[in-house]
Protein backbone atom coordinates (compact mmCIF):
# COMPACT_ATOMS: atom_id res chain seq x y z
CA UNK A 1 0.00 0.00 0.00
CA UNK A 2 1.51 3.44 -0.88
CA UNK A 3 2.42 6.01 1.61
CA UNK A 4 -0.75 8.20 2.37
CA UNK A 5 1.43 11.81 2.81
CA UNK A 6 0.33 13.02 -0.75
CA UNK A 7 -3.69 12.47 -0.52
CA UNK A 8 -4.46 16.28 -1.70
CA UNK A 9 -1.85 16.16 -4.74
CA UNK A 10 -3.46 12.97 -5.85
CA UNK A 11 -7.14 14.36 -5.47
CA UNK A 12 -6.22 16.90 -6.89
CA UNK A 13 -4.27 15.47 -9.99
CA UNK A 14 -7.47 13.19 -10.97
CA UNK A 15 -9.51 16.74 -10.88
CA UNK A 16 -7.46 18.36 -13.23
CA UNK A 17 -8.04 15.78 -15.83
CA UNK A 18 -11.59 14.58 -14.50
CA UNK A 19 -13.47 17.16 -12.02
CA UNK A 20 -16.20 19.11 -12.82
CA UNK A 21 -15.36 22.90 -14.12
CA UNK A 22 -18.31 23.79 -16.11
CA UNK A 23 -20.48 24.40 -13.26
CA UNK A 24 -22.58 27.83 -13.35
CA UNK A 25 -21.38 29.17 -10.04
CA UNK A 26 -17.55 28.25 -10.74
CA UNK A 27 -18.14 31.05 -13.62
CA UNK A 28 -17.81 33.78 -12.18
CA UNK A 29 -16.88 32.41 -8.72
CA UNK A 30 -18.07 35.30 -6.72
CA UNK A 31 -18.92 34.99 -2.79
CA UNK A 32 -22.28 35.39 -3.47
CA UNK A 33 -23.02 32.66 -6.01
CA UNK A 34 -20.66 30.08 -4.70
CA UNK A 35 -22.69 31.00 -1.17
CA UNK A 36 -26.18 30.91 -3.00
CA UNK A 37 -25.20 27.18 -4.58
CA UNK A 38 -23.49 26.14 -1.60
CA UNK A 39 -26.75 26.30 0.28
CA UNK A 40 -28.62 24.96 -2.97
CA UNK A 41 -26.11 21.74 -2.78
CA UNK A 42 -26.95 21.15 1.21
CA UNK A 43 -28.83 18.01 0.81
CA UNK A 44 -29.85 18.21 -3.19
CA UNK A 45 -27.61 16.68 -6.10
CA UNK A 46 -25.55 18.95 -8.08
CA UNK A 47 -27.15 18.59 -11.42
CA UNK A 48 -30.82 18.70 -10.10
CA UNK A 49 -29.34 22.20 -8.33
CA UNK A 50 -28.40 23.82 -11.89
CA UNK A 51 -31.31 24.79 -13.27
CA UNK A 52 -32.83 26.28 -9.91
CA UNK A 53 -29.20 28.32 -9.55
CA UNK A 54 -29.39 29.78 -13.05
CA UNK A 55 -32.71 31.35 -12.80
CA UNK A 56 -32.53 32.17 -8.91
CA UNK A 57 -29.14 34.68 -9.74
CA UNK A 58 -30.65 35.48 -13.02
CA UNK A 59 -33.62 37.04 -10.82
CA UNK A 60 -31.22 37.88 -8.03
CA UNK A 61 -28.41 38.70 -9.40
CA UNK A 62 -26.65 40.58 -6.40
CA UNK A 63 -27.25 40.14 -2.29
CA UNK A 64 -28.88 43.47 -2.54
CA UNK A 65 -31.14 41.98 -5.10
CA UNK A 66 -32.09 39.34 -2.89
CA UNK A 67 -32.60 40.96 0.23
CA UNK A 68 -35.28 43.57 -0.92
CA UNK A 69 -37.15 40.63 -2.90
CA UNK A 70 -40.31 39.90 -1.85
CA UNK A 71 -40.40 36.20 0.12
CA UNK A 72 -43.00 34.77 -1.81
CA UNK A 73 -40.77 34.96 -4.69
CA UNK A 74 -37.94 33.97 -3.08
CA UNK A 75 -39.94 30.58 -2.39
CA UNK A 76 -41.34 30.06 -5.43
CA UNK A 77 -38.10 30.24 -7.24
CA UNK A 78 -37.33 27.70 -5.09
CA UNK A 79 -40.25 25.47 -5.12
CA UNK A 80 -39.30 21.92 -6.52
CA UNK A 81 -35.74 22.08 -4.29
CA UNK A 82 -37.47 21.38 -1.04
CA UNK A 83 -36.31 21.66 2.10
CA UNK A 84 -37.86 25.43 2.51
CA UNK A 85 -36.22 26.73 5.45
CA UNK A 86 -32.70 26.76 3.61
CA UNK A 87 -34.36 29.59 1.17
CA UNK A 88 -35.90 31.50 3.79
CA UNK A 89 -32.57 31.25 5.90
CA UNK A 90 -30.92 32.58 2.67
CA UNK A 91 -33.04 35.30 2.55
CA UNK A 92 -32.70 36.06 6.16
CA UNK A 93 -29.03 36.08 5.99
CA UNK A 94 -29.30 38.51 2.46
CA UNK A 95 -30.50 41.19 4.50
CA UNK A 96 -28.25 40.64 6.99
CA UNK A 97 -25.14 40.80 4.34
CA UNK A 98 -26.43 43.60 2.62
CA UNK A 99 -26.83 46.06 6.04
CA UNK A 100 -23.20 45.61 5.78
CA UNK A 101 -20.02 47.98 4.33
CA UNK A 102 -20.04 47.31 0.86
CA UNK A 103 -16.47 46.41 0.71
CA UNK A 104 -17.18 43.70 4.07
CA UNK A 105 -20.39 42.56 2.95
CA UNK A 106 -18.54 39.10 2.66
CA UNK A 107 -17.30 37.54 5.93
CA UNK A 108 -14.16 35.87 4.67
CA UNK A 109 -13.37 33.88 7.91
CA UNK A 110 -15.71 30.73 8.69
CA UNK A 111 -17.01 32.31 11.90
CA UNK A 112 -18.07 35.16 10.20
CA UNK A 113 -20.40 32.92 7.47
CA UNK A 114 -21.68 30.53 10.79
CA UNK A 115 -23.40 33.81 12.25
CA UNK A 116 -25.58 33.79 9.07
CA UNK A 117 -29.00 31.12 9.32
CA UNK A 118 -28.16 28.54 7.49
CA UNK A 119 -24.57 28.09 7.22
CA UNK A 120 -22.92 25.86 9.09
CA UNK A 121 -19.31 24.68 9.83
CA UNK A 122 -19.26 22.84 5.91
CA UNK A 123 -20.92 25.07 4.50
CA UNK A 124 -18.73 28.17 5.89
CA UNK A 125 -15.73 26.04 4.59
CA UNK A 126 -16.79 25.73 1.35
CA UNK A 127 -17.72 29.72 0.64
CA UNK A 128 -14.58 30.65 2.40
CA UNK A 129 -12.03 27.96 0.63
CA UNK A 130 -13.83 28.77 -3.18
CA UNK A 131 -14.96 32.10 -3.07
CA UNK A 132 -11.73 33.37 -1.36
CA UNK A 133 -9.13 30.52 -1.83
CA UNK A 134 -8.40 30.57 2.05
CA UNK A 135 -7.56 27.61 4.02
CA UNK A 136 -11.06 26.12 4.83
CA UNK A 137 -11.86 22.37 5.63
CA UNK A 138 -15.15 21.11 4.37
CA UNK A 139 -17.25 17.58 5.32
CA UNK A 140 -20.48 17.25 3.48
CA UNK A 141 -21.86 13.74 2.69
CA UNK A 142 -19.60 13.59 -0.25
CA UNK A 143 -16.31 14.05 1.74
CA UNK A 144 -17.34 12.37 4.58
CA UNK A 145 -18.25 9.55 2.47
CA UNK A 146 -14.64 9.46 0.85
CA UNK A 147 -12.88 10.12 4.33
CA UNK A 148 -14.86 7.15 6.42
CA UNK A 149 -13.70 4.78 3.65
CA UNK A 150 -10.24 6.10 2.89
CA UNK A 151 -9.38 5.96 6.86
CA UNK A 152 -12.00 3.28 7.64
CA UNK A 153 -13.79 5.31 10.16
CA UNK A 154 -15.79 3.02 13.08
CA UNK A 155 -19.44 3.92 13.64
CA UNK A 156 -22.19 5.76 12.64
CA UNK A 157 -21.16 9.04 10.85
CA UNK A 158 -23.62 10.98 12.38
CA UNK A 159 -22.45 10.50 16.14
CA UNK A 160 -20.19 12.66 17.85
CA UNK A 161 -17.21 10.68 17.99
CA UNK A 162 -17.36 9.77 13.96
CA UNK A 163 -17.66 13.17 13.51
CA UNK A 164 -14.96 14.25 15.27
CA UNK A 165 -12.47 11.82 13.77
CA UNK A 166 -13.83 13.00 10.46
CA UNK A 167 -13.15 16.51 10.80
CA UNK A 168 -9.85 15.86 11.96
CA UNK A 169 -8.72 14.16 8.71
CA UNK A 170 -10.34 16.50 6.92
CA UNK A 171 -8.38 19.39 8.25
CA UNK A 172 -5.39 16.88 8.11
CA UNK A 173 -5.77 16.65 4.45
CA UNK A 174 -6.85 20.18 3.33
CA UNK A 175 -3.89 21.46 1.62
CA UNK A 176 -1.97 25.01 1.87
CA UNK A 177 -2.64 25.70 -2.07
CA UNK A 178 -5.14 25.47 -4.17
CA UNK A 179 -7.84 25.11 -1.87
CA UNK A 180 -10.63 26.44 -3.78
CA UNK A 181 -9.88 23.54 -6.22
CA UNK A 182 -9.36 20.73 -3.82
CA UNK A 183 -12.59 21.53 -1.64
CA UNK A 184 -14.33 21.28 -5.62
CA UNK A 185 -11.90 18.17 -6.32
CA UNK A 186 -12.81 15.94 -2.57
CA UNK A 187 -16.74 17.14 -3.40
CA UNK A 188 -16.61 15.66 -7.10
CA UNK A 189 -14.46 12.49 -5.76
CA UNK A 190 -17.30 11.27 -3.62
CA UNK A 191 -20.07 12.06 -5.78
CA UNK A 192 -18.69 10.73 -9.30
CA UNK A 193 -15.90 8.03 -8.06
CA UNK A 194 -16.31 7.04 -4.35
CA UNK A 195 -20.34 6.91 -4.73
CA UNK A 196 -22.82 5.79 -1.93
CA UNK A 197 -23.81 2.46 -4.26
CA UNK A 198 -21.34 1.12 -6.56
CA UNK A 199 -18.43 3.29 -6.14
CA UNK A 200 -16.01 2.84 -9.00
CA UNK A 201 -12.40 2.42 -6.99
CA UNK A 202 -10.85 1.69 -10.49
CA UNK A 203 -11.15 5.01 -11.57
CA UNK A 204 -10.32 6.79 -7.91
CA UNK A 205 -6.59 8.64 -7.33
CA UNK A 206 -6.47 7.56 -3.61
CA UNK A 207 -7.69 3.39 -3.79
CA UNK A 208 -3.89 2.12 -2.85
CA UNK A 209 -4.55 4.02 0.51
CA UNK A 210 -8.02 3.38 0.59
CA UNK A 211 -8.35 1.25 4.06
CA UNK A 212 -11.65 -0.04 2.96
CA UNK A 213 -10.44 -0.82 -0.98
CA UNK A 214 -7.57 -3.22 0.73
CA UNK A 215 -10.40 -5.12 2.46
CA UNK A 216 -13.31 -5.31 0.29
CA UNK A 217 -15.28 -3.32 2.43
CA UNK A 218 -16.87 -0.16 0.65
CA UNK A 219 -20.42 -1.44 1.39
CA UNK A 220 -20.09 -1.26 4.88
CA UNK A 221 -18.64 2.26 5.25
CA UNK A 222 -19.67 4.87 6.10
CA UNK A 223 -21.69 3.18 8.42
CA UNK A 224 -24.97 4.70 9.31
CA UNK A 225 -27.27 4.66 12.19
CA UNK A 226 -29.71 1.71 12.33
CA UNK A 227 -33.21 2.60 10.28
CA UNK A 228 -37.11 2.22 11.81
CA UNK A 229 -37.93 -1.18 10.16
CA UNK A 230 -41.18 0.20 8.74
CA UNK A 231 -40.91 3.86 7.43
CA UNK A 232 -43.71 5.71 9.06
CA UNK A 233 -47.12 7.15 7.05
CA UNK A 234 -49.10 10.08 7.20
CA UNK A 235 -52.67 10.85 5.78
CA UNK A 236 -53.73 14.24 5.07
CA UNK A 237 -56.85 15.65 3.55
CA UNK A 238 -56.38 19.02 1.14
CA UNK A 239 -59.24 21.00 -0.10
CA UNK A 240 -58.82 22.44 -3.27
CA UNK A 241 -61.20 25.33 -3.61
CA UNK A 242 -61.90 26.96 -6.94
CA UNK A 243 -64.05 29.93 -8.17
CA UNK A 244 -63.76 29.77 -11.97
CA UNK A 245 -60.17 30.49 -12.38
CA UNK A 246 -58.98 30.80 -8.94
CA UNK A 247 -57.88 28.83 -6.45
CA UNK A 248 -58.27 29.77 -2.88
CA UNK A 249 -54.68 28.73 -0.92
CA UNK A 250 -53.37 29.28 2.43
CA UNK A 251 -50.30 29.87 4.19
CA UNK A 252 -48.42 27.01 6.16
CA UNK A 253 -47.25 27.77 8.97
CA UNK A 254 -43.34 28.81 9.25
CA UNK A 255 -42.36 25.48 11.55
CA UNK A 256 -43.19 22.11 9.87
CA UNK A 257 -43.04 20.54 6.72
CA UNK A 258 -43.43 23.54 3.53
CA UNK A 259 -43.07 26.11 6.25
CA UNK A 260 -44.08 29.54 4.74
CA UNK A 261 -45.20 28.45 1.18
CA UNK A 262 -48.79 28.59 0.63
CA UNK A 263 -50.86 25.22 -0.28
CA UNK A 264 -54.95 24.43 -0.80
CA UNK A 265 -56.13 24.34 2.74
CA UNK A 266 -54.96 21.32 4.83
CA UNK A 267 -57.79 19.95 7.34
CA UNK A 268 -58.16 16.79 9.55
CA UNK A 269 -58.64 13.41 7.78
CA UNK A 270 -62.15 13.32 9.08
CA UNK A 271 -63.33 16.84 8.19
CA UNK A 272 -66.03 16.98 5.38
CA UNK A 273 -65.91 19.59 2.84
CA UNK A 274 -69.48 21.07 4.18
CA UNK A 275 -67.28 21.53 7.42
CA UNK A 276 -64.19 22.85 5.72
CA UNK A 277 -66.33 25.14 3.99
CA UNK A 278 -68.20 26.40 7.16
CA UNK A 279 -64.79 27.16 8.94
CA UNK A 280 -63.64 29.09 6.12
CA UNK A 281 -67.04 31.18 5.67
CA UNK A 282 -68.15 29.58 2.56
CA UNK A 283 -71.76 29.88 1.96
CA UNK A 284 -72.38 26.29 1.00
CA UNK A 285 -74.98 27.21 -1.68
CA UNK A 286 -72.16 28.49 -3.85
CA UNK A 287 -70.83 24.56 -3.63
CA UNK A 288 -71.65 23.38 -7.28
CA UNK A 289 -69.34 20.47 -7.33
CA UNK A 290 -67.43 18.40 -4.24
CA UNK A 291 -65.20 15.58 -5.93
CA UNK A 292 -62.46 13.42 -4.10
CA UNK A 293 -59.95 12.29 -5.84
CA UNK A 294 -57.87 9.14 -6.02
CA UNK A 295 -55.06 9.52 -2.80
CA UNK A 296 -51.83 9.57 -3.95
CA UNK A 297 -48.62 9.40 -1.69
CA UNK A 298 -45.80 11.70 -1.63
CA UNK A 299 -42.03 10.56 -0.12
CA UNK A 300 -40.07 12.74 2.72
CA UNK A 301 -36.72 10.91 3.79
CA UNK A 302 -38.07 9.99 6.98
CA UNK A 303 -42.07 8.77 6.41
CA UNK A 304 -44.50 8.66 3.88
CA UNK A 305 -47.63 11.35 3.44
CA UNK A 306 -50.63 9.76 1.43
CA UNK A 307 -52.70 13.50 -0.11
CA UNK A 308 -56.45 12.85 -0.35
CA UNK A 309 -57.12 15.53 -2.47
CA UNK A 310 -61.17 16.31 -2.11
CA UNK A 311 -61.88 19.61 -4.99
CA UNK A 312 -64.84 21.93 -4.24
CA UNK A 313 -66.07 24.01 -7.25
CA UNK A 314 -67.98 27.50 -6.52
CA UNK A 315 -70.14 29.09 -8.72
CA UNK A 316 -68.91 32.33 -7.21
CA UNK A 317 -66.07 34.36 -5.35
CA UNK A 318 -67.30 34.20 -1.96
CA UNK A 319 -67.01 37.66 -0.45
CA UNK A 320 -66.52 36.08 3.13
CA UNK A 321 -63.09 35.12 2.18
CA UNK A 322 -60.59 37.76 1.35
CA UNK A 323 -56.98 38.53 1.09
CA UNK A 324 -55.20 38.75 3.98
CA UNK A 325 -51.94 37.07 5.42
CA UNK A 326 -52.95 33.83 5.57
CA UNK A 327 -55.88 33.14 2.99
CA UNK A 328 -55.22 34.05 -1.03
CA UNK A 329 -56.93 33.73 -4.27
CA UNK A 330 -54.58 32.99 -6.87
CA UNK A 331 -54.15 31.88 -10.38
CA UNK A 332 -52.41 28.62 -10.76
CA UNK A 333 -49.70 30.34 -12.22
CA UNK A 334 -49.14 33.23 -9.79
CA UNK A 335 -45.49 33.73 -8.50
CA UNK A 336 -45.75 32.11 -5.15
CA UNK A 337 -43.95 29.71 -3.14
CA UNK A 338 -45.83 26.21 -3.85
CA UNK A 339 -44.21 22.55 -2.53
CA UNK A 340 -44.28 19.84 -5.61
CA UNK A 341 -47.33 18.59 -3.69
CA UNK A 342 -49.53 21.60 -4.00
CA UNK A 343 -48.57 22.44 -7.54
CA UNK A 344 -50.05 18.72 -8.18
CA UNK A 345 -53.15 19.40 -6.07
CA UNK A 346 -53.57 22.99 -7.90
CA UNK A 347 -53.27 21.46 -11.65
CA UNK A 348 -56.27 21.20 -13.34
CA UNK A 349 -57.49 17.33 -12.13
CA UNK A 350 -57.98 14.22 -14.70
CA UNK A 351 -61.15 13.48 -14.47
CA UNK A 352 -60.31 9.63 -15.07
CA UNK A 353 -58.86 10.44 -11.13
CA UNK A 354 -62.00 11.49 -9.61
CA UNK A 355 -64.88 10.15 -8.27
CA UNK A 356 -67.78 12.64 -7.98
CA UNK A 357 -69.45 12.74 -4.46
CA UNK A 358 -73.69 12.74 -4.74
């Protein structure tokens, strides 16, 4: 096995010839946009993230842009990415940035980005190391994925102790030089080479140091905390309310699953539309139509949520229900924050779906 004092050069050899360069926020590589992706990447895939960069910093181009934009714009630009709270942390932290000296808007130390929502340690490395090419260690799944096999790390990843080991070989290994590039090069290692399934050690730079290559191993590392034997399911009943082209939605709260975006109302599994209707002030003699449709169930990464959709069709606007901060009627295609789920309940139903209540 080959001496393991040169596992940055290596890395960083196979990037030159085989890392990824053409990504949009490598050109330019500005603090903000490396920031703005490096939030987009926290738990999302790079190439599902490219799209949603491009026309986020098309419509915010600067911080300044993005902290006066309204947040219902700032959400549905990001609707489809999930995870919510990393867009309204990003937001947050805009206005925070811009308040700031224009020639310090940028913290270039990791503390400074960790006093923003939303960034933490990784994350802080990662803007610091490529947006200002100082000395920064990062860990994300990719690296730590790379790191637990390379050094054949013991236990879970996510306790303390793994983690502690891990970010000591990670600052271990961060070189002096071209850090921007290496952070890019031990990122695009784990996520093209050293995968989660079928990683393809033929092709990696570090496999004759690779603890768990030498053994056969790689399926067992990095090993992760035991798993509920059954995943655990939700049901939850959505009314989609309608008045010829509009569609009456409602704010979520800011805590829980979608937090902030708005969504057809969400009631109890047992509530009847004629109830739903009364609680919202709907006179039911504008009801022309109440039609369930067919459930259908929608994935988190911890439980399952089966969506019994029920539609209720009004012959008019009901002028009991306004605007206000909570309640909206919108067009389907109106600029706000939806989850993939409500854009599905909000799209105009197949009727092969539904079954028409009496």
């Amino acid at each position: 096995m080959a001496k393991d004092d040169d596992f940055a050069g290596r890395v960083l050899a196979w990037w030159d010839v085989h890392g990824r360069k053409d990504l949009p926020w490598q050109h330019p590589r500005t603090p903000y946009r490396v920031w703005v992706s490096e939030v987009m990447l926290q738990q999302t895939r790079a190439n599902t993230v490219v799209p949603y960069f491009e026309r986020f910093v098309a419509a915010f181009p600067t911080v300044h842009d993005l902290a006066s934009a309204d947040p219902d714009r700032v959400l549905h630009l990001w609707s489809g990415l999930g995870y919510y709270a990393r867009a309204r942390n990003l937001h947050e932290a805009a206005r925070r940035l811009a308040a700031r000296p224009a020639t310090d808007a940028f913290p270039r130390e990791v503390a400074g980005w960790m006093e923003l929502p939303g960034v933490g340690r990784s994350t802080a490395g990662a803007i610091v190391a490529q947006a200002f090419g100082e000395r920064a260690s990062i860990l994300d799944a990719n690296v730590r994925r790379v790191l637990a096999r390379h050094h054949r790390v013991e236990g879970s990843v996510a306790s303390s102790s793994a983690q502690t080991e891990l970010w000591r070989l990670a600052e271990h290994h961060t070189p002096t030089q071209r850090v921007a590039d290496y952070t890019q090069a031990i990122m695009d290692l784990g996520a093209t080479v050293c995968r989660s399934a079928k990683p393809v050690c033929n092709g990696c730079p570090v496999r004759d140091t690779c603890a768990v290559h030498a053994t056969g191993e790689q399926a067992l590392f990095p090993e992760r905390a035991p798993r509920p034997s059954e995943r655990r399911l939700e049901r939850r009943r959505f009314f989609v309310i309608t008045a010829g082209d509009l569609v009456l939605l409602e704010k979520r709260p800011a805590n829980g699953i979608w937090g902030g975006l708005w969504s057809p109302p969400e009631r109890p599994q047992e509530e009847s539309a004629q109830e739903c209707m009364q609680r919202l002030g709907i006179d039911i003699a504008s009801v022309v139509e109440t039609t369930h449709a067919v459930a259908f169930r929608h994935g988190f990464s911890h439980y399952d949520l089966d969506v019994l959709p029920v539609y209720v069709r009004l012959t008019r606007l009901p002028a009991e229900v306004r605007d206000d901060d909570s309640l909206r009627w919108a067009k389907r295609d109106d600029a706000l924050g939806l989850s993939a789920v409500a854009v599905k309940l909000i799209a105009p139903p197949q009727r092969s779906l539904l079954e028409t209540n009496p």
